[in-house]
PDB file of N, CA and C in Angstrom:
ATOM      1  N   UNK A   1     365.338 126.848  -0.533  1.00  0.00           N
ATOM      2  CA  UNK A   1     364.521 125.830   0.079  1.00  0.00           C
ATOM      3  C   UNK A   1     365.101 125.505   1.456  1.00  0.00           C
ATOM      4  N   UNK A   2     364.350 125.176   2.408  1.00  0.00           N
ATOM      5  CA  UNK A   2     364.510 125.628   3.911  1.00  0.00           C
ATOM      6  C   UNK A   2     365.457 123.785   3.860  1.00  0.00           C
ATOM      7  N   UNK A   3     364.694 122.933   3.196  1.00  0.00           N
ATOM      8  CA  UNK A   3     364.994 121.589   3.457  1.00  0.00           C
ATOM      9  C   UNK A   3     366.392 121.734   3.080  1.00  0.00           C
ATOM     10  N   UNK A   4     366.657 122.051   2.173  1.00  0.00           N
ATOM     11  CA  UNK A   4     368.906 122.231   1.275  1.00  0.00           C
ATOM     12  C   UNK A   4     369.544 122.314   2.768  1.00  0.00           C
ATOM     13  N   UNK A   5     368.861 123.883   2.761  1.00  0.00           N
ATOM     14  CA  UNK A   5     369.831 124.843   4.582  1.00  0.00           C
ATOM     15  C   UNK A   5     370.269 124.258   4.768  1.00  0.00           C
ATOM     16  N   UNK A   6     368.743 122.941   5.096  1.00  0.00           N
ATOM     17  CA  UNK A   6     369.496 122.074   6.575  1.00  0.00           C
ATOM     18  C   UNK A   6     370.192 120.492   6.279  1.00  0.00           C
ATOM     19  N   UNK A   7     369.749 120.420   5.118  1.00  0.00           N
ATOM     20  CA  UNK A   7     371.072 119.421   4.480  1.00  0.00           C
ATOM     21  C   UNK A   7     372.257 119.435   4.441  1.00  0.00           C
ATOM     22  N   UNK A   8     372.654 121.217   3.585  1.00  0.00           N
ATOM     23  CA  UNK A   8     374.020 121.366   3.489  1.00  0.00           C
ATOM     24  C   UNK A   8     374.263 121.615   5.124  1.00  0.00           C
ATOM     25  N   UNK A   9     373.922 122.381   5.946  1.00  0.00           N
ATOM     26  CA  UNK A   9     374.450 122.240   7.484  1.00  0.00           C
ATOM     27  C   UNK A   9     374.444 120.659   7.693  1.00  0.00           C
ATOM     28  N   UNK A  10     374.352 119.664   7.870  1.00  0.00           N
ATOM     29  CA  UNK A  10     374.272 118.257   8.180  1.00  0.00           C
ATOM     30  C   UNK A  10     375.702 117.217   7.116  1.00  0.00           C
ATOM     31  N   UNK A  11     375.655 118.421   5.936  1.00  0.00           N
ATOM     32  CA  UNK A  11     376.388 117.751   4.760  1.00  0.00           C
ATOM     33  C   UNK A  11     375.745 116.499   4.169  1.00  0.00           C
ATOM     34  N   UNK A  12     374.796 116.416   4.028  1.00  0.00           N
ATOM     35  CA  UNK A  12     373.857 115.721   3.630  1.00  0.00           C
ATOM     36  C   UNK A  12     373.783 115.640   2.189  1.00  0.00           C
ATOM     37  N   UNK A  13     373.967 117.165   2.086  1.00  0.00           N
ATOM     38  CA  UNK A  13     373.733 117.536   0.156  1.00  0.00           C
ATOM     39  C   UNK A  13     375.014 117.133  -0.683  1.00  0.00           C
ATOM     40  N   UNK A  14     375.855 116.492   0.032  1.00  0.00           N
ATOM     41  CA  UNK A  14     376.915 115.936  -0.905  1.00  0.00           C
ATOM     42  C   UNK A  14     377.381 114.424  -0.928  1.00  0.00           C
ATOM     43  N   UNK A  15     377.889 113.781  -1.629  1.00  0.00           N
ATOM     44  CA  UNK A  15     378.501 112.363  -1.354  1.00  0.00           C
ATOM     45  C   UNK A  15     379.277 112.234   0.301  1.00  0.00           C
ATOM     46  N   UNK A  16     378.794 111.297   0.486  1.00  0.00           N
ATOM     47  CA  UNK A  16     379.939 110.801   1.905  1.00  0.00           C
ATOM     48  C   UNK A  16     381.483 110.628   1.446  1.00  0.00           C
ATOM     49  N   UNK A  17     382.123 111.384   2.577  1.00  0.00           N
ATOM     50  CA  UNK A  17     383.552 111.282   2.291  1.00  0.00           C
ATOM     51  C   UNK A  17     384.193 110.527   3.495  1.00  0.00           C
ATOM     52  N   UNK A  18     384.881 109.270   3.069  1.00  0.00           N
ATOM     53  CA  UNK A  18     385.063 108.087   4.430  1.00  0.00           C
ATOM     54  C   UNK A  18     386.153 108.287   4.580  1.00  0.00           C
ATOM     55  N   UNK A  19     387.231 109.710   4.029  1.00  0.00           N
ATOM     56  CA  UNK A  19     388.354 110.025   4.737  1.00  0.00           C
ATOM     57  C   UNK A  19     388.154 111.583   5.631  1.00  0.00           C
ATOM     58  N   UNK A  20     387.231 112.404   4.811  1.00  0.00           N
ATOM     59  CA  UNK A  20     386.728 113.045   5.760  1.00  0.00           C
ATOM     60  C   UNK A  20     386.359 113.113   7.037  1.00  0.00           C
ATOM     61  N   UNK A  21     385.742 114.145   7.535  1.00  0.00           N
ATOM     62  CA  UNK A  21     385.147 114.214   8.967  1.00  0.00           C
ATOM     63  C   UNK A  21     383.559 114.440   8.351  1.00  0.00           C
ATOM     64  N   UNK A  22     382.776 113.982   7.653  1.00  0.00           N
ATOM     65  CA  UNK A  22     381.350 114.210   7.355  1.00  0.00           C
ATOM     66  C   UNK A  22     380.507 113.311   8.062  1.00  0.00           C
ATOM     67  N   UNK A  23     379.492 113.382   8.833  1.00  0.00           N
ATOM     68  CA  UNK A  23     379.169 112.682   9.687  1.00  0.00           C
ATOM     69  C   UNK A  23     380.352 111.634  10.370  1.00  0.00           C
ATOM     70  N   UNK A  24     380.477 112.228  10.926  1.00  0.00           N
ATOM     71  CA  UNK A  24     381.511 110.496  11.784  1.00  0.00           C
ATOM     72  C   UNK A  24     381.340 111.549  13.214  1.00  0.00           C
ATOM     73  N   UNK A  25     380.356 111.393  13.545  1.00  0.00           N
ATOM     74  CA  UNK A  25     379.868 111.573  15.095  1.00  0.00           C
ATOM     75  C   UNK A  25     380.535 110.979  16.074  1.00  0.00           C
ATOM     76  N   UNK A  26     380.360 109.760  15.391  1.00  0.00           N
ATOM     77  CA  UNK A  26     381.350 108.519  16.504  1.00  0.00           C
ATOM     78  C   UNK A  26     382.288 108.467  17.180  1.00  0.00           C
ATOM     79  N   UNK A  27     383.220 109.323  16.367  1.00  0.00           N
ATOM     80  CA  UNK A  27     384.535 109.794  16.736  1.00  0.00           C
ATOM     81  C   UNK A  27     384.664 110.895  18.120  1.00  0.00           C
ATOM     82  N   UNK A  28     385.274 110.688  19.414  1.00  0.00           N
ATOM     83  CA  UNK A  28     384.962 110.830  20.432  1.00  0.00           C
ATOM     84  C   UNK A  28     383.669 111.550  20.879  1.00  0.00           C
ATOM     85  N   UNK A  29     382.839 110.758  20.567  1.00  0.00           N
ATOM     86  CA  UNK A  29     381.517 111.194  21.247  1.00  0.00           C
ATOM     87  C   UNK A  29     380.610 110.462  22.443  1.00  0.00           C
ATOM     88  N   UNK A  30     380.100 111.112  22.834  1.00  0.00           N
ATOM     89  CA  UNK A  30     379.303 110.623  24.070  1.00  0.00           C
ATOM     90  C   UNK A  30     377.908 110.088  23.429  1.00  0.00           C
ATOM     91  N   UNK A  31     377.331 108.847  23.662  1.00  0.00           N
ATOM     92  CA  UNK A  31     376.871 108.081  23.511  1.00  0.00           C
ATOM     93  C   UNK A  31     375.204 109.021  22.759  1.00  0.00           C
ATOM     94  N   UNK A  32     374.905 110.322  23.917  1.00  0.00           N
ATOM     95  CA  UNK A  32     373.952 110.831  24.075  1.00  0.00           C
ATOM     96  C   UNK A  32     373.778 111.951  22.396  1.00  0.00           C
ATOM     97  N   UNK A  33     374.932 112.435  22.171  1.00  0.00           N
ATOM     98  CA  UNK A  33     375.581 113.067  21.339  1.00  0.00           C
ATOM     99  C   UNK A  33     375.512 112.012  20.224  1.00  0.00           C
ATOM    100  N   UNK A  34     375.912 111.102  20.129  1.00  0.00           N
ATOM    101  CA  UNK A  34     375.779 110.263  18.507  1.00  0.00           C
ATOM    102  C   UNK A  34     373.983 110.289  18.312  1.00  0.00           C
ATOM    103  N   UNK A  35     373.020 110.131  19.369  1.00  0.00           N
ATOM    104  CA  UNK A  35     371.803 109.699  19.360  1.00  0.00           C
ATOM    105  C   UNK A  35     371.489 110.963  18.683  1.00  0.00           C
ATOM    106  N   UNK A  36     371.417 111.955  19.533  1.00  0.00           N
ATOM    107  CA  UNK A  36     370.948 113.428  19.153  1.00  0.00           C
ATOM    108  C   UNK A  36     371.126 113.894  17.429  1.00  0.00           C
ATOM    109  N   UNK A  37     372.977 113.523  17.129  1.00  0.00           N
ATOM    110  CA  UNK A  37     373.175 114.027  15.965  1.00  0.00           C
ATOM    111  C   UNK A  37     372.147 113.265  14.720  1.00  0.00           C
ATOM    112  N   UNK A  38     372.352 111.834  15.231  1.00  0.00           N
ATOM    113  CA  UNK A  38     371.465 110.681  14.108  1.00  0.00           C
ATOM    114  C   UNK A  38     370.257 111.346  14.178  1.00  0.00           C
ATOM    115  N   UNK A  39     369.243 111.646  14.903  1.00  0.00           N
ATOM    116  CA  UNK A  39     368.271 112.242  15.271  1.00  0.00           C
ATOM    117  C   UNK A  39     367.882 112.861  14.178  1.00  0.00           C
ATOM    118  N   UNK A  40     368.569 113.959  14.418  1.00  0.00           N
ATOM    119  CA  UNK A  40     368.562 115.381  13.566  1.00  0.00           C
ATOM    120  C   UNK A  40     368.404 115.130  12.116  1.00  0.00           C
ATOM    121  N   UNK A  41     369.348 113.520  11.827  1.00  0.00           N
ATOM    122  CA  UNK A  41     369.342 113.207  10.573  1.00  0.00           C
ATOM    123  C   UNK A  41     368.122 112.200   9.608  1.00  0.00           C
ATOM    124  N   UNK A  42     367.616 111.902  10.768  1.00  0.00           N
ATOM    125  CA  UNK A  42     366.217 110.685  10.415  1.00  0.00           C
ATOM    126  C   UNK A  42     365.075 112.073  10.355  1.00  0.00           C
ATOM    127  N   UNK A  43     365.097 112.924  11.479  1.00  0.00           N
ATOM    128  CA  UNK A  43     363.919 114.050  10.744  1.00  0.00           C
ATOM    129  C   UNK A  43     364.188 114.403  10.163  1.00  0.00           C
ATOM    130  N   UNK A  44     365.473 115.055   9.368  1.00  0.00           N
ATOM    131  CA  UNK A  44     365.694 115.867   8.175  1.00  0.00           C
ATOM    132  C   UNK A  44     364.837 114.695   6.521  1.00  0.00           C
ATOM    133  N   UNK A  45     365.610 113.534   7.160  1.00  0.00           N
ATOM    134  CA  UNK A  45     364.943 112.830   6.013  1.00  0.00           C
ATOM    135  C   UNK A  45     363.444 112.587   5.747  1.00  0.00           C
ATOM    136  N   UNK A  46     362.425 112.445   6.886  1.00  0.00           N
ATOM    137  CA  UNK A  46     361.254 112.601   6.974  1.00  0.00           C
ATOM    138  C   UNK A  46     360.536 113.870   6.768  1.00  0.00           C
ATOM    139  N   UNK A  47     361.596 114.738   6.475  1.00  0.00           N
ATOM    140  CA  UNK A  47     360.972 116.255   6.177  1.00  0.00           C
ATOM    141  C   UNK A  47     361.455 116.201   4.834  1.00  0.00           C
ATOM    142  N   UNK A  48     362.564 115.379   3.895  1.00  0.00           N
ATOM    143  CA  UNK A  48     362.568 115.833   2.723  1.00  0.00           C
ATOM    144  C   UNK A  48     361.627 114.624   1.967  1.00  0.00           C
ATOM    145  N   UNK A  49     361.673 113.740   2.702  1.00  0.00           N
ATOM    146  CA  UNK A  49     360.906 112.662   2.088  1.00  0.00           C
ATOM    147  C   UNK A  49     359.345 113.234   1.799  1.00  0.00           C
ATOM    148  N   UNK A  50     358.864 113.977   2.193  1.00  0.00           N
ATOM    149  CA  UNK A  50     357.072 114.451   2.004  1.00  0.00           C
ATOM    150  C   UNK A  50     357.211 116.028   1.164  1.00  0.00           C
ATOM    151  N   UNK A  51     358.743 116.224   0.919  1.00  0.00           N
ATOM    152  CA  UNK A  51     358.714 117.216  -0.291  1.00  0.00           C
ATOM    153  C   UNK A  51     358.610 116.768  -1.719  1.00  0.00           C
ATOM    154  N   UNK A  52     357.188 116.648  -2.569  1.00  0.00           N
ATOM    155  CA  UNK A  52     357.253 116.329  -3.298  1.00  0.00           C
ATOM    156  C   UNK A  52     358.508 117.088  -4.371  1.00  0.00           C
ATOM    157  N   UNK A  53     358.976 118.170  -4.190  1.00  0.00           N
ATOM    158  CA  UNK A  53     359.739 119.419  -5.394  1.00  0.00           C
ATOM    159  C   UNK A  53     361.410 118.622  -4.929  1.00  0.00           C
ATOM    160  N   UNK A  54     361.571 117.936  -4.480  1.00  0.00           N
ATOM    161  CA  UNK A  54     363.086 117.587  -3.897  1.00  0.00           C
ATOM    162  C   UNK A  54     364.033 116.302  -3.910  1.00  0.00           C
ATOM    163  N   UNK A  55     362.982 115.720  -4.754  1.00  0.00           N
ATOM    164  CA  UNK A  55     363.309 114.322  -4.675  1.00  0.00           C
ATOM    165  C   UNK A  55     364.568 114.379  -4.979  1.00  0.00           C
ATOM    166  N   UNK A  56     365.667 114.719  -5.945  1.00  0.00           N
ATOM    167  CA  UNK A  56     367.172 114.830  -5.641  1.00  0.00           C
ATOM    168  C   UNK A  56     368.172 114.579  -4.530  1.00  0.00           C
ATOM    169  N   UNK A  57     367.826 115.620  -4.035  1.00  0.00           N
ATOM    170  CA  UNK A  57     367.889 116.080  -2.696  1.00  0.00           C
ATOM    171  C   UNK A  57     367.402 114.841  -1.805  1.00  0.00           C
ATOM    172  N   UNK A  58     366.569 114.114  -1.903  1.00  0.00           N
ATOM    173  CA  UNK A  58     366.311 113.493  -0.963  1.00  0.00           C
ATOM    174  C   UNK A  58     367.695 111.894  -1.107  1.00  0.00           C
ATOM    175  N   UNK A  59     367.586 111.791  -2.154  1.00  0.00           N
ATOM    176  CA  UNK A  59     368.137 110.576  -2.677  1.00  0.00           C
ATOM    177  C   UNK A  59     369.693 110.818  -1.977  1.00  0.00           C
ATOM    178  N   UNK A  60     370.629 111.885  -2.552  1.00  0.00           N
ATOM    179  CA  UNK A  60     371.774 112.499  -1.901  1.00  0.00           C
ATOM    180  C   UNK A  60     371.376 112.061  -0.426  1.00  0.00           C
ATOM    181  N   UNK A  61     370.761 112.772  -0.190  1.00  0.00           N
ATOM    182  CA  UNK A  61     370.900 112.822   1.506  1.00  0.00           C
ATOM    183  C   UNK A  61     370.483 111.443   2.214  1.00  0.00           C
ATOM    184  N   UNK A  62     369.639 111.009   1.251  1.00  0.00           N
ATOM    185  CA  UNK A  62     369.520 109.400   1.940  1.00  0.00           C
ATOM    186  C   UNK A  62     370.820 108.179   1.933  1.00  0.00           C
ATOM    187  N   UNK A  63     371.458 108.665   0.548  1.00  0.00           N
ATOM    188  CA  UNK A  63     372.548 107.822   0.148  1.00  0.00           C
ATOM    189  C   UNK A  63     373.838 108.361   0.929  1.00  0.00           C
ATOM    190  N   UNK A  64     373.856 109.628   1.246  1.00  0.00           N
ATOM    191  CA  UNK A  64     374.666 109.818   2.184  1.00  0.00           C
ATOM    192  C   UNK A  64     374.943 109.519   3.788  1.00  0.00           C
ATOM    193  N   UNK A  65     373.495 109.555   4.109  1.00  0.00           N
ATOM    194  CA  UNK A  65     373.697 108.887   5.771  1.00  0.00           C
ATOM    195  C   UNK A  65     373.385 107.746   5.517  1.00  0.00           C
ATOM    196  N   UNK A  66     373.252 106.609   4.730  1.00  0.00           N
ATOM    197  CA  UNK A  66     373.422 105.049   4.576  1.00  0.00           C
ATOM    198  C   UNK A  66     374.682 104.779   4.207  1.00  0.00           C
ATOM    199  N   UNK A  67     375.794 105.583   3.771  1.00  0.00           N
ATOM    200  CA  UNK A  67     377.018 105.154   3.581  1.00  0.00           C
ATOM    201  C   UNK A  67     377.785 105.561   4.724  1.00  0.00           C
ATOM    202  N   UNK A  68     377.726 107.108   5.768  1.00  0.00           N
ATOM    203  CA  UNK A  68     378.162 107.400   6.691  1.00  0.00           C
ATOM    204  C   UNK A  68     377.446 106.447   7.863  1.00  0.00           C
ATOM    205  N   UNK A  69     376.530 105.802   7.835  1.00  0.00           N
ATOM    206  CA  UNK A  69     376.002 105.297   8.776  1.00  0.00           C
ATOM    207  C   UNK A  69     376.645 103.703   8.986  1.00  0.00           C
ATOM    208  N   UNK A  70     376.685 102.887   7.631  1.00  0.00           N
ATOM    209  CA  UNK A  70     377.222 102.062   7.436  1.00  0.00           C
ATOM    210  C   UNK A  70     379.154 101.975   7.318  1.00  0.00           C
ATOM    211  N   UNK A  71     379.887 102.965   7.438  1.00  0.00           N
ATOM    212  CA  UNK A  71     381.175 103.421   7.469  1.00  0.00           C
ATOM    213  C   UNK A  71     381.200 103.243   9.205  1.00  0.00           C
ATOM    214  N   UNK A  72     380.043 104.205   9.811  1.00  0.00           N
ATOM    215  CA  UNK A  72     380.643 104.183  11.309  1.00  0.00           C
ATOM    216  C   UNK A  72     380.547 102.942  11.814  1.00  0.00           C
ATOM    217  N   UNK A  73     379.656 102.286  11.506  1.00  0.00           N
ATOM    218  CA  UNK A  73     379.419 100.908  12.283  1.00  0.00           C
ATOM    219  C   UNK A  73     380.626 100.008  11.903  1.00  0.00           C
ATOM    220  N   UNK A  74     381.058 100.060  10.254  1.00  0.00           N
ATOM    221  CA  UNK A  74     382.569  99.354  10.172  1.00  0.00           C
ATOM    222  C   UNK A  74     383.516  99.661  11.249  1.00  0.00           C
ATOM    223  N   UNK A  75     383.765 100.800  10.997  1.00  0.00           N
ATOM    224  CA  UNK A  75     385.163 101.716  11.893  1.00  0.00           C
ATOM    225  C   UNK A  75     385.004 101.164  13.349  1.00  0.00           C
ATOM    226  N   UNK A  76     383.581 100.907  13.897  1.00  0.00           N
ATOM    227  CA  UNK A  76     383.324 100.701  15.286  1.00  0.00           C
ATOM    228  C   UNK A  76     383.821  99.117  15.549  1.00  0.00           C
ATOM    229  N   UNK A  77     383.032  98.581  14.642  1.00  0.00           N
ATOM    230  CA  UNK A  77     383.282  96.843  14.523  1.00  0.00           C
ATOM    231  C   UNK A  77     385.112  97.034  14.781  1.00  0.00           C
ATOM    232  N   UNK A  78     385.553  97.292  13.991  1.00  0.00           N
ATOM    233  CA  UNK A  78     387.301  96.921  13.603  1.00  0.00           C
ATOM    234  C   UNK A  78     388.214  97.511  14.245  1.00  0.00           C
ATOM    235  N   UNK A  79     387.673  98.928  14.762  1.00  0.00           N
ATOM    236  CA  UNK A  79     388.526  99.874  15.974  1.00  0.00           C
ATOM    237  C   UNK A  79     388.545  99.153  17.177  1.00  0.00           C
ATOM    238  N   UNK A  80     387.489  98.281  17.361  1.00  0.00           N
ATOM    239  CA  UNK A  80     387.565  97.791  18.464  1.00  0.00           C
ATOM    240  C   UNK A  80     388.013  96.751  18.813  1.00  0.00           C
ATOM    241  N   UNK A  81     388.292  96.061  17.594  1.00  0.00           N
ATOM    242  CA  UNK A  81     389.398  94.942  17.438  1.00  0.00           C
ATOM    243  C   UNK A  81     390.938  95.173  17.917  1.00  0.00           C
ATOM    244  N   UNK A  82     391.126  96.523  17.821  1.00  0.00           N
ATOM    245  CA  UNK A  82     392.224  97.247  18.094  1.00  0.00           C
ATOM    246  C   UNK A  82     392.528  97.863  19.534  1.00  0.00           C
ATOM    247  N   UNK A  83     391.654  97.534  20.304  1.00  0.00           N
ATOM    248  CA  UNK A  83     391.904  98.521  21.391  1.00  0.00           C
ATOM    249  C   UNK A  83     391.054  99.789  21.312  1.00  0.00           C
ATOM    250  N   UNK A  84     390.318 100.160  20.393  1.00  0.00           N
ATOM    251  CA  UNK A  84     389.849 101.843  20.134  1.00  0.00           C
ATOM    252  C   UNK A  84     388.853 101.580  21.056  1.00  0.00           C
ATOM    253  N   UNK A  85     388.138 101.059  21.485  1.00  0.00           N
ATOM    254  CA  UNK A  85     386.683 101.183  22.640  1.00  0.00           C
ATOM    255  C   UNK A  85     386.375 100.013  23.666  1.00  0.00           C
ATOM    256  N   UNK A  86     386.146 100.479  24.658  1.00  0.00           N
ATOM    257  CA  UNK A  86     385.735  99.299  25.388  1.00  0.00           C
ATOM    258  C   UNK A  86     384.683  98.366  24.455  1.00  0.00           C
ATOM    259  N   UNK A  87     384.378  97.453  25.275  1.00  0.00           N
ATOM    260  CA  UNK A  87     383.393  96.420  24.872  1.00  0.00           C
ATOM    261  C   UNK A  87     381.997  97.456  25.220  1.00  0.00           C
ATOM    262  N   UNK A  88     381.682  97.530  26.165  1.00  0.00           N
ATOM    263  CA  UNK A  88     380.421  98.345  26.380  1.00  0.00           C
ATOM    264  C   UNK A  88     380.529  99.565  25.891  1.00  0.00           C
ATOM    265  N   UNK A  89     381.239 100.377  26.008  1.00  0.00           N
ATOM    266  CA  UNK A  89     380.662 101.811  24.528  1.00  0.00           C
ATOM    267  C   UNK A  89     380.604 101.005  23.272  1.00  0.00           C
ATOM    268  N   UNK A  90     381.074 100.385  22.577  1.00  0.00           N
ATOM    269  CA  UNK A  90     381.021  99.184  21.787  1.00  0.00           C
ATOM    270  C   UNK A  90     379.206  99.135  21.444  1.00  0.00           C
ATOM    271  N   UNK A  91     378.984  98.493  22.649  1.00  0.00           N
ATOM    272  CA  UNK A  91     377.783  98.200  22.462  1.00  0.00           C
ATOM    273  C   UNK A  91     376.918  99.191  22.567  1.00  0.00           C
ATOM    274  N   UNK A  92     377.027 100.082  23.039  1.00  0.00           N
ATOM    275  CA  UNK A  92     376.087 101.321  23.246  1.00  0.00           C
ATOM    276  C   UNK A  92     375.994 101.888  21.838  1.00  0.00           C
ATOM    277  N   UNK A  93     377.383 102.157  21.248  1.00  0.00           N
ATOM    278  CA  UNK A  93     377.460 102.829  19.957  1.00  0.00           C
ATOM    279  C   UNK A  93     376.820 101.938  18.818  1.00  0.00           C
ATOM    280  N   UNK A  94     377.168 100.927  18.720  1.00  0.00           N
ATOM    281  CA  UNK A  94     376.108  99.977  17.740  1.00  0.00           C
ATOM    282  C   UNK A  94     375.149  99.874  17.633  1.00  0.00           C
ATOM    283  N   UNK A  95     374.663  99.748  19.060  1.00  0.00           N
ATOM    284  CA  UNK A  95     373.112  99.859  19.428  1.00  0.00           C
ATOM    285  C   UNK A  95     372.642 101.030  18.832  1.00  0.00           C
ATOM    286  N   UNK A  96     373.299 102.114  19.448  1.00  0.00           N
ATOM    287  CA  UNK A  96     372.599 103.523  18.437  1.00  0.00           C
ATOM    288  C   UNK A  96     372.577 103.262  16.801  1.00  0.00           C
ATOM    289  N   UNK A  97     373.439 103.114  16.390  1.00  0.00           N
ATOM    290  CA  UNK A  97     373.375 102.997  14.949  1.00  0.00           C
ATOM    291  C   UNK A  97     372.906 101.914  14.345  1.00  0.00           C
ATOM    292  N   UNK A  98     372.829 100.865  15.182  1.00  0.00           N
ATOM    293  CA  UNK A  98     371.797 100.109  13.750  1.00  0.00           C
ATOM    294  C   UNK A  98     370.480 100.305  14.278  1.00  0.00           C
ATOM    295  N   UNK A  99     370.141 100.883  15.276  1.00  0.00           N
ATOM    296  CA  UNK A  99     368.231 101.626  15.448  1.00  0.00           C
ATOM    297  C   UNK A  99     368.415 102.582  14.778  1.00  0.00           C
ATOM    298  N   UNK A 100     369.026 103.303  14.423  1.00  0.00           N
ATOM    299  CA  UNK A 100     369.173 104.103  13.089  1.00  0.00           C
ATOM    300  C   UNK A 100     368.793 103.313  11.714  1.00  0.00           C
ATOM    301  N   UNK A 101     370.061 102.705  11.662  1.00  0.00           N
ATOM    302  CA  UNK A 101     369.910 102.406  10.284  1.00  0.00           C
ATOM    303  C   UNK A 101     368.395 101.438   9.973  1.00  0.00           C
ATOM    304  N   UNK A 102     367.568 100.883  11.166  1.00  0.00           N
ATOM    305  CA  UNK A 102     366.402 100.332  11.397  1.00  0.00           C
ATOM    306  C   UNK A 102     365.195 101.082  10.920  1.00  0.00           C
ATOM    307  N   UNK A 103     365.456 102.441  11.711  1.00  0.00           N
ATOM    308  CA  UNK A 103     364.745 103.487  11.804  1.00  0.00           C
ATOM    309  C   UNK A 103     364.866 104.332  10.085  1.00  0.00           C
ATOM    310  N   UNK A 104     366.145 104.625   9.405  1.00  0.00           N
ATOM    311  CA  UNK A 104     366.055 105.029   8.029  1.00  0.00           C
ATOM    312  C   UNK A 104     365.328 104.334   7.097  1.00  0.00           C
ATOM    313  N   UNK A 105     365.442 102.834   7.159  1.00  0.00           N
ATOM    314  CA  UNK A 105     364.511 102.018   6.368  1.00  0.00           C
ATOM    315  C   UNK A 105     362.727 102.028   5.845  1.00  0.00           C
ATOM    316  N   UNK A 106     362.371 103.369   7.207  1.00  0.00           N
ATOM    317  CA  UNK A 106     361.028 103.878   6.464  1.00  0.00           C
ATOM    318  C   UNK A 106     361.151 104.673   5.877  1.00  0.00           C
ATOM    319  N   UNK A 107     362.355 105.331   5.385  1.00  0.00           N
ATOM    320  CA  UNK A 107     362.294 106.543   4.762  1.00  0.00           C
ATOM    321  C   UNK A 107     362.822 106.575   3.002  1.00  0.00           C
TER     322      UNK A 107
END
């Protein structure tokens, strides 16, 4: 099934791992680059979401970028308590991710 491919490429098809590197885009990326990758991940879900044969699959992959999605926005909040980001990538990066996590909520 063409929809898996592109799950397992995304790592989608497995549990989020919050010591891993599985989605964590965030991690030195350029603002344009977190948008793009999330991207990739809101159509994948709108393409498994209208597979009626996949619903599994969909659930995994939904529960996985709501826990990686909700992990980066922690790490961002508290890294930056630390020195890890300016105030404005700060805000740029949040901004991307909770119009994400805005944007997953139809799916």
């Amino acid at each position: 099934m063409r929809e898996y491919l592109s799950a397992e490429k995304l790592l989608l098809n497995k549990p989020f791992d919050d010591e891993g590197f599985v989605l964590r885009w965030h991690i030195d990326a350029s603002p344009e680059y977190l948008q793009k990758r999330w991207n990739e991940v809101i159509d994948l879900l709108q393409v498994i979401s209208s597979n009626d044969r996949a619903p599994e699959l969909y659930d995994q992959a939904k529960k996985t970028a709501t826990e990686a999605l909700d992990s980066a926005i922690r790490e961002i909040t508290e890294k930056h308590e630390n020195g890890y980001m300016n105030a404005d990538r700060k805000k740029k990066f949040l901004s991307i991710l909770n119009s994400v996590k805005a944007r997953m909520q139809e799916y």
